[in-house]
Protein backbone atom coordinates (compact mmCIF):
# COMPACT_ATOMS: atom_id res chain seq x y z
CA UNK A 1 92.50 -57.37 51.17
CA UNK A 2 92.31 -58.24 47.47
CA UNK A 3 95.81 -57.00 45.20
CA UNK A 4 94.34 -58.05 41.90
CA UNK A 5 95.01 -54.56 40.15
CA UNK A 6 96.18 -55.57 36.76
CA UNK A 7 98.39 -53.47 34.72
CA UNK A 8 96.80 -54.02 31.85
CA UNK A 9 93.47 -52.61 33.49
CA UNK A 10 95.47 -49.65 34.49
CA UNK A 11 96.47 -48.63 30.82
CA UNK A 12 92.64 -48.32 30.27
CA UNK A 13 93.07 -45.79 32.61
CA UNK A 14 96.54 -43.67 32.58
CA UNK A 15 99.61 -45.13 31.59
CA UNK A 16 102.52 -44.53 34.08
CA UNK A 17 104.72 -42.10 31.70
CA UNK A 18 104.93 -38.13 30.89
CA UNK A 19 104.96 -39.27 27.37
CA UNK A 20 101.70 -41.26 27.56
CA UNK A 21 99.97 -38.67 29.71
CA UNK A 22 100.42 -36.62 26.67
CA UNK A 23 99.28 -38.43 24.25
CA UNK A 24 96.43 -39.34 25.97
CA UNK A 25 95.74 -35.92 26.35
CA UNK A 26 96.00 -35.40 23.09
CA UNK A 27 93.62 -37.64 22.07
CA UNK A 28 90.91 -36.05 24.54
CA UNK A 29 91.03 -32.43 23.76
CA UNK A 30 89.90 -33.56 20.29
CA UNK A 31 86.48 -34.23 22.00
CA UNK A 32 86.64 -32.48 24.92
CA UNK A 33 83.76 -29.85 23.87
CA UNK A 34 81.39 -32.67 24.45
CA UNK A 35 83.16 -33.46 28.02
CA UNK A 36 80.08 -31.20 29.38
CA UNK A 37 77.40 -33.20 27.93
CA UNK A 38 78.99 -36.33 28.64
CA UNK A 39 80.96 -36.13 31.88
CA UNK A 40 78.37 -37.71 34.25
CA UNK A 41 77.36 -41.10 32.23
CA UNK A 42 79.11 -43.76 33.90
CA UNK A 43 80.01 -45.92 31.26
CA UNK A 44 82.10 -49.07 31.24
CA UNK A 45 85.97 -47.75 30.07
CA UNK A 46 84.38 -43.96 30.37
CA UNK A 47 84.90 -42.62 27.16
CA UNK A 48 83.08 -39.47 28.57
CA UNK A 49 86.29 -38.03 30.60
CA UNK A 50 90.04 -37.33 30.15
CA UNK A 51 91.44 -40.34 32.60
CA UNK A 52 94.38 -37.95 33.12
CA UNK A 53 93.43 -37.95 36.82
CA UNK A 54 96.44 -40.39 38.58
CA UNK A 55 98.85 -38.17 35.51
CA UNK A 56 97.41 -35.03 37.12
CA UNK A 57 97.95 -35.86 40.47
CA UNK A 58 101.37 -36.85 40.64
CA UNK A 59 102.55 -34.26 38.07
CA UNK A 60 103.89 -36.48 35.20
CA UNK A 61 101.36 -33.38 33.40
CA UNK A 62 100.59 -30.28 35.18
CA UNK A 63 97.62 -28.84 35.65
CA UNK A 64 98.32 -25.92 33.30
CA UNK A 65 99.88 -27.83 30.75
CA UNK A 66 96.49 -29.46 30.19
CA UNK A 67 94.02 -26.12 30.38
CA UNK A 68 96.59 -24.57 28.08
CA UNK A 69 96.80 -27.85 25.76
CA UNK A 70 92.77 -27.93 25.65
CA UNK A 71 92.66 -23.88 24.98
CA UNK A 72 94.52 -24.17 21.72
CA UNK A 73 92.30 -26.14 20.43
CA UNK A 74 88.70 -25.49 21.78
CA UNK A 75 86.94 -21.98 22.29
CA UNK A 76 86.68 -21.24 25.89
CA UNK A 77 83.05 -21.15 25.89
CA UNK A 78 82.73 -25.02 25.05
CA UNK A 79 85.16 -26.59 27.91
CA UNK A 80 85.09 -24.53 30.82
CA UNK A 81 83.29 -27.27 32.60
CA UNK A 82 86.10 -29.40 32.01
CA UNK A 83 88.72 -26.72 33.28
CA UNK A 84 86.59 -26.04 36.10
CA UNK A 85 86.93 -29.77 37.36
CA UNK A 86 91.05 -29.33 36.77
CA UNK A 87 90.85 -26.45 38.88
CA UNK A 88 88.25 -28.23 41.63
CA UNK A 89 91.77 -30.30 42.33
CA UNK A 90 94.05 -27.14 42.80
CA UNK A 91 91.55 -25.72 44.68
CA UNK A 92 91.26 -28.34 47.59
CA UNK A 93 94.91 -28.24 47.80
CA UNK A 94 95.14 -24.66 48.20
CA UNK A 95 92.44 -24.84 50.40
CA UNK A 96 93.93 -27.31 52.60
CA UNK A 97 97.50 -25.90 52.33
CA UNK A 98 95.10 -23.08 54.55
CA UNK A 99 94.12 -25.08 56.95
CA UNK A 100 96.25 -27.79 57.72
CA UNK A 101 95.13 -29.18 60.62
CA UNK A 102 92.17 -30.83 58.61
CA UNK A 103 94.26 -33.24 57.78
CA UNK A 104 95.61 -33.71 61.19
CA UNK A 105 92.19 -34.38 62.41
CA UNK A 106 91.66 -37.17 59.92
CA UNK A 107 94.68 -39.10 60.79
CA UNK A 108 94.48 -38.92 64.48
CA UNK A 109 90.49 -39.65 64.12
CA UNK A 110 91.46 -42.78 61.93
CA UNK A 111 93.34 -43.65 64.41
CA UNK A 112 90.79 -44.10 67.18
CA UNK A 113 87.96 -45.54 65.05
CA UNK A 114 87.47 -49.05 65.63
CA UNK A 115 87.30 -51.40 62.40
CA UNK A 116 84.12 -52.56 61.81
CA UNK A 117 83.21 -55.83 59.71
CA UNK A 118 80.99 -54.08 57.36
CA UNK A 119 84.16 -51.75 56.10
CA UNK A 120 86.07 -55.18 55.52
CA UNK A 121 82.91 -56.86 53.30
CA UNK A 122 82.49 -53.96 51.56
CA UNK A 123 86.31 -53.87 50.83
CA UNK A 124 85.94 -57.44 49.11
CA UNK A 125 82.73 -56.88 47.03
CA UNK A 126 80.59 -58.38 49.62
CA UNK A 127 78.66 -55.61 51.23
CA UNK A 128 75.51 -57.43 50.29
CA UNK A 129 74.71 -54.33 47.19
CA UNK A 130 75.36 -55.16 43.66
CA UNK A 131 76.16 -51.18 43.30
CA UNK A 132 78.06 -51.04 45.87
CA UNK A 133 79.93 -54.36 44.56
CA UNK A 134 80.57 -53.16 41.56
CA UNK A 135 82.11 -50.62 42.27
CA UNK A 136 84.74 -51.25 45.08
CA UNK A 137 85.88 -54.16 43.22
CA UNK A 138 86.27 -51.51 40.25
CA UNK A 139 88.21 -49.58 42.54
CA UNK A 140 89.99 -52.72 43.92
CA UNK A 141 90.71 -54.18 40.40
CA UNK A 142 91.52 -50.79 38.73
CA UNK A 143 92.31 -48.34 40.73
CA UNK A 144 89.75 -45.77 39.13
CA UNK A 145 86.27 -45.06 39.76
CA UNK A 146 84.17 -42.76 37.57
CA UNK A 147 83.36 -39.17 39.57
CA UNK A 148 79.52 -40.13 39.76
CA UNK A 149 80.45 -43.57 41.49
CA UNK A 150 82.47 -41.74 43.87
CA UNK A 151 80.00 -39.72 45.03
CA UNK A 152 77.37 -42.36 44.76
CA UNK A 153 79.61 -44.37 46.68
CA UNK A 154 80.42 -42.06 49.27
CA UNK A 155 76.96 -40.93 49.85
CA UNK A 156 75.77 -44.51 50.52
CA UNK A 157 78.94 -45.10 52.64
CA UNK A 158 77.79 -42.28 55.09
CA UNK A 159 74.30 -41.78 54.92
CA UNK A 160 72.89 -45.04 53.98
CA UNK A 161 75.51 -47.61 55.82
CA UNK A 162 75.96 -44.96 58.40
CA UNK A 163 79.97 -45.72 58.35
CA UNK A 164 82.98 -42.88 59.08
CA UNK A 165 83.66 -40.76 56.32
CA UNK A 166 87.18 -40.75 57.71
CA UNK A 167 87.38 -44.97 56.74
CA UNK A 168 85.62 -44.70 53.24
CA UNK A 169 88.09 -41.75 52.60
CA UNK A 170 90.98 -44.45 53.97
CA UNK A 171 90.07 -47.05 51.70
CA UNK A 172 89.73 -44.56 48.45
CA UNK A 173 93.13 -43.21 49.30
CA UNK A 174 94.87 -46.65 49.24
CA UNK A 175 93.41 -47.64 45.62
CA UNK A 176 93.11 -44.63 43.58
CA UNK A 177 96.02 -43.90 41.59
CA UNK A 178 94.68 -40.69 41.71
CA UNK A 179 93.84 -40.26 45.26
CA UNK A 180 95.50 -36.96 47.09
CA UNK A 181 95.51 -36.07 50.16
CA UNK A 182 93.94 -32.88 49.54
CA UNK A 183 90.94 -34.03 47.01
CA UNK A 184 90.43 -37.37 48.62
CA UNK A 185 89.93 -36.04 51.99
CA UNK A 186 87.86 -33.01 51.40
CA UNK A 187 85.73 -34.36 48.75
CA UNK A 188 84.35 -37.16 51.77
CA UNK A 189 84.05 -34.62 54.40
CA UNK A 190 81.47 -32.53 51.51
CA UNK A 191 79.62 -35.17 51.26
CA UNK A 192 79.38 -35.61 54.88
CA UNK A 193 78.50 -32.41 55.71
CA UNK A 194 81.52 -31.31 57.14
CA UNK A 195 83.12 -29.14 54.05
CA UNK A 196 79.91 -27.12 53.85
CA UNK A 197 78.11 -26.47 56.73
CA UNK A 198 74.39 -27.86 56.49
CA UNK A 199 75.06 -29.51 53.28
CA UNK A 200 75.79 -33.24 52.39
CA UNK A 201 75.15 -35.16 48.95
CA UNK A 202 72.97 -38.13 48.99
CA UNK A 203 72.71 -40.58 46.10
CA UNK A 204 69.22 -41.02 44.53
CA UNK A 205 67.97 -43.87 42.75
CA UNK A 206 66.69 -41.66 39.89
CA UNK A 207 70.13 -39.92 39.68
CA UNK A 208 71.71 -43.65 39.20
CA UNK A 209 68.70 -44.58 36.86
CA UNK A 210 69.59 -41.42 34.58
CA UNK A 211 73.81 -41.68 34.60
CA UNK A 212 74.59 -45.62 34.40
CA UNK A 213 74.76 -47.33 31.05
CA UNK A 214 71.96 -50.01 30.58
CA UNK A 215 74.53 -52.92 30.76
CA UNK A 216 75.45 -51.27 34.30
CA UNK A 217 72.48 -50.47 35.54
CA UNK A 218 71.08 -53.70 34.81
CA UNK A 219 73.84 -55.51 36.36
CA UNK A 220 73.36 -53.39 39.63
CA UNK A 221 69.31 -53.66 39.85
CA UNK A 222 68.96 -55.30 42.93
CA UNK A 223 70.96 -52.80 44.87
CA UNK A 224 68.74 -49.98 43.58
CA UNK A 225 66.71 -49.92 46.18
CA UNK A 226 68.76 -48.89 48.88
CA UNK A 227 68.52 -45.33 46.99
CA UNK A 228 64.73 -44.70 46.47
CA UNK A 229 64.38 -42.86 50.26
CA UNK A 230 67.74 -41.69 51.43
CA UNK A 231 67.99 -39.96 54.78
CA UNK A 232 70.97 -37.44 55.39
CA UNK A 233 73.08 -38.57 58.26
CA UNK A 234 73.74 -35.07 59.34
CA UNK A 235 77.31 -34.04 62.05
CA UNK A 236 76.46 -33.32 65.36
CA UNK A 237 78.59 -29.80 64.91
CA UNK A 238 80.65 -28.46 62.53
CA UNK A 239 82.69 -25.25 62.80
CA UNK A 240 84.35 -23.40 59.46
CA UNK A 241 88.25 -24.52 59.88
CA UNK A 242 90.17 -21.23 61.04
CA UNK A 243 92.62 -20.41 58.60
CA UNK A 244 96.05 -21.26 59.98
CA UNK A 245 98.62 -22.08 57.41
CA UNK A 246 100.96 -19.67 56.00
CA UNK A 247 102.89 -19.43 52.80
CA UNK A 248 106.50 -20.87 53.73
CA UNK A 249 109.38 -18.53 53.39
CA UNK A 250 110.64 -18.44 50.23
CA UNK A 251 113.73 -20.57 49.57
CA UNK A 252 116.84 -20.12 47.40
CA UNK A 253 119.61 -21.82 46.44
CA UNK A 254 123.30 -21.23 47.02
CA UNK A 255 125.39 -20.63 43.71
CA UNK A 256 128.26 -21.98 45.03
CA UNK A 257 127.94 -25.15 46.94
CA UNK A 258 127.48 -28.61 45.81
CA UNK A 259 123.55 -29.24 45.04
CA UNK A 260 121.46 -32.57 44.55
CA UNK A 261 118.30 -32.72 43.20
CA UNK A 262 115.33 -35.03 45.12
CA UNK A 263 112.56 -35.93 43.20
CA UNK A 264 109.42 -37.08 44.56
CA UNK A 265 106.27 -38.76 43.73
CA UNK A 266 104.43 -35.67 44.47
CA UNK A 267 105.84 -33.80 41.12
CA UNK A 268 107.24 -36.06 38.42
CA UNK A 269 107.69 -33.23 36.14
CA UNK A 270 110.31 -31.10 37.32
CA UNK A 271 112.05 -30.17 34.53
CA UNK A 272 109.11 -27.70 33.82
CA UNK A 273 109.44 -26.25 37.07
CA UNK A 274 111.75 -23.06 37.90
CA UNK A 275 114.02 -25.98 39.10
CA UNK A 276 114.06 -27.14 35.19
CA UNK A 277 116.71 -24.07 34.49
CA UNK A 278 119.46 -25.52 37.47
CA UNK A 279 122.43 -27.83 37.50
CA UNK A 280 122.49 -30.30 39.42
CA UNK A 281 125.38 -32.58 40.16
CA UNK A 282 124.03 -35.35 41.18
CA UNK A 283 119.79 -36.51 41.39
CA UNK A 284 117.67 -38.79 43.23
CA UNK A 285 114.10 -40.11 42.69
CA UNK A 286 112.25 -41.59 45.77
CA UNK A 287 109.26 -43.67 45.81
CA UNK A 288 107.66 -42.75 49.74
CA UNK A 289 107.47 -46.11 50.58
CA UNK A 290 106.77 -45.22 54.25
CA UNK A 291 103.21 -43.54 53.15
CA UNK A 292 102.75 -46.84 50.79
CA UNK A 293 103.50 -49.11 53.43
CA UNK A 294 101.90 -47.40 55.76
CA UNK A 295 98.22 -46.79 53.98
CA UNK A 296 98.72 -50.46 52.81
CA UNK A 297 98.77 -49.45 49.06
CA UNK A 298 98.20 -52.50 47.08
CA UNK A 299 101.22 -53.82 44.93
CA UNK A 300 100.26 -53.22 41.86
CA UNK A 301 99.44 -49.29 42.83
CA UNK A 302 103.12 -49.84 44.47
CA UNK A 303 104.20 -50.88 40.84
CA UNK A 304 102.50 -47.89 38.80
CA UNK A 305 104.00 -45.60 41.12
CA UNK A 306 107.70 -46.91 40.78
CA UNK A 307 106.95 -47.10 37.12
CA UNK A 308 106.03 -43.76 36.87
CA UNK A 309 109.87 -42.76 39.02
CA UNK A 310 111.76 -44.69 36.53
CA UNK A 311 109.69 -42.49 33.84
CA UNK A 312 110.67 -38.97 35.71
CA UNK A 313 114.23 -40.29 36.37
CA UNK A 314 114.95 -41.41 32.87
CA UNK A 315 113.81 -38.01 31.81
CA UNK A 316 115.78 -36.20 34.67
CA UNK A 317 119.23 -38.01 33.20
CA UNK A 318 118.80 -36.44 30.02
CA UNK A 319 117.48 -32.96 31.07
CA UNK A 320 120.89 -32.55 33.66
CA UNK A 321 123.11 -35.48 32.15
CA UNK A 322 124.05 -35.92 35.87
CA UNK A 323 124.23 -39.40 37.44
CA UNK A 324 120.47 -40.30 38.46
CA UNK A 325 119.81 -43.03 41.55
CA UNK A 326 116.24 -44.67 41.52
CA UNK A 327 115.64 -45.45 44.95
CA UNK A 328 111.88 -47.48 45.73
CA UNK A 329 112.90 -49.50 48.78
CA UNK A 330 114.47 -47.37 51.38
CA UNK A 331 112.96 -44.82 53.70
CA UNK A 332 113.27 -40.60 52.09
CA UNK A 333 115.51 -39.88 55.12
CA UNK A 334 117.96 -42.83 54.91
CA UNK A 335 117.89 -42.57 50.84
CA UNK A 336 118.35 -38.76 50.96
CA UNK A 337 121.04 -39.16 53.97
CA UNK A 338 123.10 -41.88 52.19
CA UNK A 339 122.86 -40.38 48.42
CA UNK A 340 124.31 -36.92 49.67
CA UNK A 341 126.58 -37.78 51.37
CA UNK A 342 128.33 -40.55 48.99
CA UNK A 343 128.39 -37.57 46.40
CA UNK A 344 129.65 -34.66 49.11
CA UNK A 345 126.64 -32.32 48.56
CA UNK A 346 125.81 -29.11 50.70
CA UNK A 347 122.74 -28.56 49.24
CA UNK A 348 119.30 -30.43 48.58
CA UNK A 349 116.56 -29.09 46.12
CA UNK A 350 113.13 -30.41 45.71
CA UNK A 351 109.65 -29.09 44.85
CA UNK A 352 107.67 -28.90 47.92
CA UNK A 353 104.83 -31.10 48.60
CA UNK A 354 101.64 -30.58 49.36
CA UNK A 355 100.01 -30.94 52.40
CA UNK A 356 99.74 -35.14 53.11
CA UNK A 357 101.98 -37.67 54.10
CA UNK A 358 105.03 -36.34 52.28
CA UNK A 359 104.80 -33.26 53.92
CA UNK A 360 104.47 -34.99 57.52
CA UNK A 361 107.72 -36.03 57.04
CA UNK A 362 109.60 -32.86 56.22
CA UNK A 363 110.30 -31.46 59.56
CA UNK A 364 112.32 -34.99 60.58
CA UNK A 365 113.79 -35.16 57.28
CA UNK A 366 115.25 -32.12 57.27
CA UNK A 367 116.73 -32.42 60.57
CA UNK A 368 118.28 -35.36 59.45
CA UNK A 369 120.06 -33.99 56.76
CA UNK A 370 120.88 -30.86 59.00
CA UNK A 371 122.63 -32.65 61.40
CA UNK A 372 124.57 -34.17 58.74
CA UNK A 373 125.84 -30.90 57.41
CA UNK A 374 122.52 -31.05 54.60
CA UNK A 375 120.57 -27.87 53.62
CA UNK A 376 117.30 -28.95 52.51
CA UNK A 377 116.03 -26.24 50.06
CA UNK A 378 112.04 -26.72 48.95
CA UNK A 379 110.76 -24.62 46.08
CA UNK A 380 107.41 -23.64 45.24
CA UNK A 381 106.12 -23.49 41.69
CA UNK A 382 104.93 -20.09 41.27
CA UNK A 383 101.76 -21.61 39.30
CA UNK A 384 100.66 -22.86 42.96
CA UNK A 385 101.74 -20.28 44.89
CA UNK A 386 100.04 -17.37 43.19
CA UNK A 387 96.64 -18.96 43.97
CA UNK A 388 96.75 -20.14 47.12
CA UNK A 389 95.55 -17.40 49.02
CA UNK A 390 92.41 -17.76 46.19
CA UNK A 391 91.14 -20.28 48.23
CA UNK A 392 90.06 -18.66 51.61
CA UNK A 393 86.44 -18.78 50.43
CA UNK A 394 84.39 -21.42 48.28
CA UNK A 395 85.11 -22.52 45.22
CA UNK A 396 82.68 -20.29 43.33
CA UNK A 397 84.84 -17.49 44.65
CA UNK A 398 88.43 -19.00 44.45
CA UNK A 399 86.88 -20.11 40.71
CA UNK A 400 85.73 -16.34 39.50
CA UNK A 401 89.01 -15.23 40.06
CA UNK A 402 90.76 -18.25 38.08
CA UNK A 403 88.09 -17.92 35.25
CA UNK A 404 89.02 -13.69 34.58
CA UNK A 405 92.47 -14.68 34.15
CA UNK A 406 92.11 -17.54 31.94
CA UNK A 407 89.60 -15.97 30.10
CA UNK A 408 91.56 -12.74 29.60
CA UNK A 409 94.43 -14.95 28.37
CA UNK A 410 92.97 -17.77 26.05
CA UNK A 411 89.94 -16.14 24.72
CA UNK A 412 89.43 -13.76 21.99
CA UNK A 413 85.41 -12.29 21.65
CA UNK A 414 83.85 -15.22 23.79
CA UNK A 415 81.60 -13.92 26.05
CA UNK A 416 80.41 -17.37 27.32
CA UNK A 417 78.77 -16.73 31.02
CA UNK A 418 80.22 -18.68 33.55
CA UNK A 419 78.59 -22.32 33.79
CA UNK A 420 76.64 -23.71 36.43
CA UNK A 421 79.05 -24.90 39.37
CA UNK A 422 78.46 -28.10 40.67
CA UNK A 423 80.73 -30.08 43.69
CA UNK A 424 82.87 -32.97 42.14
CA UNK A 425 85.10 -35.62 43.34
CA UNK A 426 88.24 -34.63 41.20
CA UNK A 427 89.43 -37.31 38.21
């Protein structure tokens, strides 16, 4: 496989910093009343969306910091669209953290596919379709694809090519520097049919015709015609996933026992977190170089994410003023095991993760550190937790419920009507 992501093609995108993220987002809610009319023009650079995605997903910004920065400045009524597609993201974690065997099933299903030499051409731009070209060396050489490519993507992944879902979600997880677990997953089993039963989303020639610049479009003509008549590839069965995850027992933290702080790539902004109001004697920021070894993230996705630690453990020195290790190379449990116990802690805090890799590893992890003596102590941001249990329906329903509190708190006389709903790959 290709690793020709170039940093410099990244900043187009989201630089690796809580600083940039917020600038950047600065600069969009200036515009973002036109995000609406804009959103689904695939344009090269897309001015038409935020780029906050791979900032969004591994919390260098949270997701309320942005629907709250946006608020102050535009009426309700004119972005909702664009805080609906925030909260499409929070929703397919909560809806996941529901049902986590979903992701289970993935995995082990990856497991047992055999590779087949189609996945690999299309993986190096030579799938024999100048769309579908263009765009996974986009995704290759950038690490961001526009939301309609995604789904235009996708849809000709499963329904024209007639490939797993489960391997074009595989190779979208290693590239995007915004790919989640959560989002990533879900979002290829909608278009596949499996997220709602009896419905997929196929990619239409006219739809592509309508959304891609002219300089795209006419750079991608000859693959055009693998859209004009597509045929839904529809599952054999699929059952609605039984809810069985339950909120975890609320953790606290001893007052009187020495306590580290871990800080993960799954929330780079933990000072803003109820853990932002502890003290800490000692902190440690971990790259999970298992998962990025594992899911064969490309280098320079390997070097964004250990930018973006350095960012959150620069910031972490000055919020505690506590002696910060950067750790990138070693494994969570023999960074965590070593780091506590060369500065005598009892006590390990750390936002929990989401359902994904990460989370696989908790249960060994903290066995590890028990064994040694270690209390591992996860918190939950009460932001996540309070909507969780939102998300035992669809996302109309999880999003009605969002919208009445939002709207009761950041509007004043707009009676906007909700907008159309629409699924999205989140960005």
């Amino acid at each position: 496989m290709r690793d020709v992501i170039s940093l410099g093609a990244l900043g187009m995108i989201c630089d690796p910093s809580r600083a940039a993220a917020l600038g950047q987002l600065d600069g969009f809610i200036r515009v973002a009343g036109l995000y609406a009319r804009d959103r689904n023009h695939v344009k090269s650079g897309h001015p038409s969306v935020s780029r906050l995605a791979p900032a969004i997903r591994h919390r260098l910004i949270t997701e309320d910091e942005v629907v709250s920065a946006v608020l102050r400045v535009q009426p309700f009524g004119r972005v909702e669209k664009f805080i609906q597609e925030v909260y499409w993201r929070r929703y397919w974690k909560s809806w996941l953290a529901l049902r986590p065997q979903i992701w289970s099933d993935y995995l082990n299903t990856l497991a047992e596919i055999p590779q087949d030499p189609l996945v690999r051409l299309i993986e190096i731009s030579q799938s024999g379709n100048a769309v579908i070209d263009h765009f996974a060396n986009e995704l290759v050489t950038t690490g961001y694809l526009h939301n309609h490519a995604r789904m235009w993507f996708a849809a000709w992944w499963v329904h024209e090519a007639r490939l797993p879902w489960q391997c074009g979600a595989a190779f979208f997880f290693r590239y995007l520097l915004d790919g989640d677990p959560a989002s990533n997953t879900l979002s290829w089993r909608w278009v596949a049919g499996h997220q709602t039963i009896g419905k997929t989303y196929l990619a239409r020639r006219a739809n592509l015709e309508k959304y891609l610049a002219p300089d795209l479009l006419n750079s991608m003509a000859t693959g055009l015609t693998a859209f004009e008549h597509p045929h839904a590839l529809l599952p054999e069965s699929s059952a609605k996933p039984e809810i069985t995850g339950n909120n975890a027992p609320i953790e606290s933290l001893s007052s009187s026992t020495a306590t580290g702080l871990w800080i993960h790539e799954e929330d780079l902004s933990v000072e803003t977190s109820p853990l932002g109001l502890q003290a800490f004697s000692a902190i440690i920021v971990t790259g999970d170089v298992e998962t990025w070894s594992c899911h064969r993230f490309p280098k320079a996705k390997q070097q964004w994410l250990a930018d973006a630690l350095q960012d959150a453990a620069a910031r972490a020195e000055l919020r505690w003023n506590a002696p910060v290790l950067l750790e990138t190379r070693q494994s969570n449990t023999d960074a965590l095991l070593r780091w506590a116990k060369t500065n005598q802690l009892n006590e390990v805090a750390a936002i929990r993760p989401e359902i994904g890799p990460l989370h696989d590893s908790l249960t060994p992890l903290r066995a590890a550190l028990s064994q040694a003596g270690i209390r591992l102590v996860l918190i939950e941001r009460p932001e996540d937790l309070s909507i969780r249990n939102f998300a035992t329906g669809g996302f109309f329903q999880f999003w009605e419920r969002i919208r009445k509190n939002l709207f009761a708190t950041h509007t004043r006389g707009d009676s906007s009507k909700p907008q159309q709903l629409s699924f999205e790959f989140p960005r």
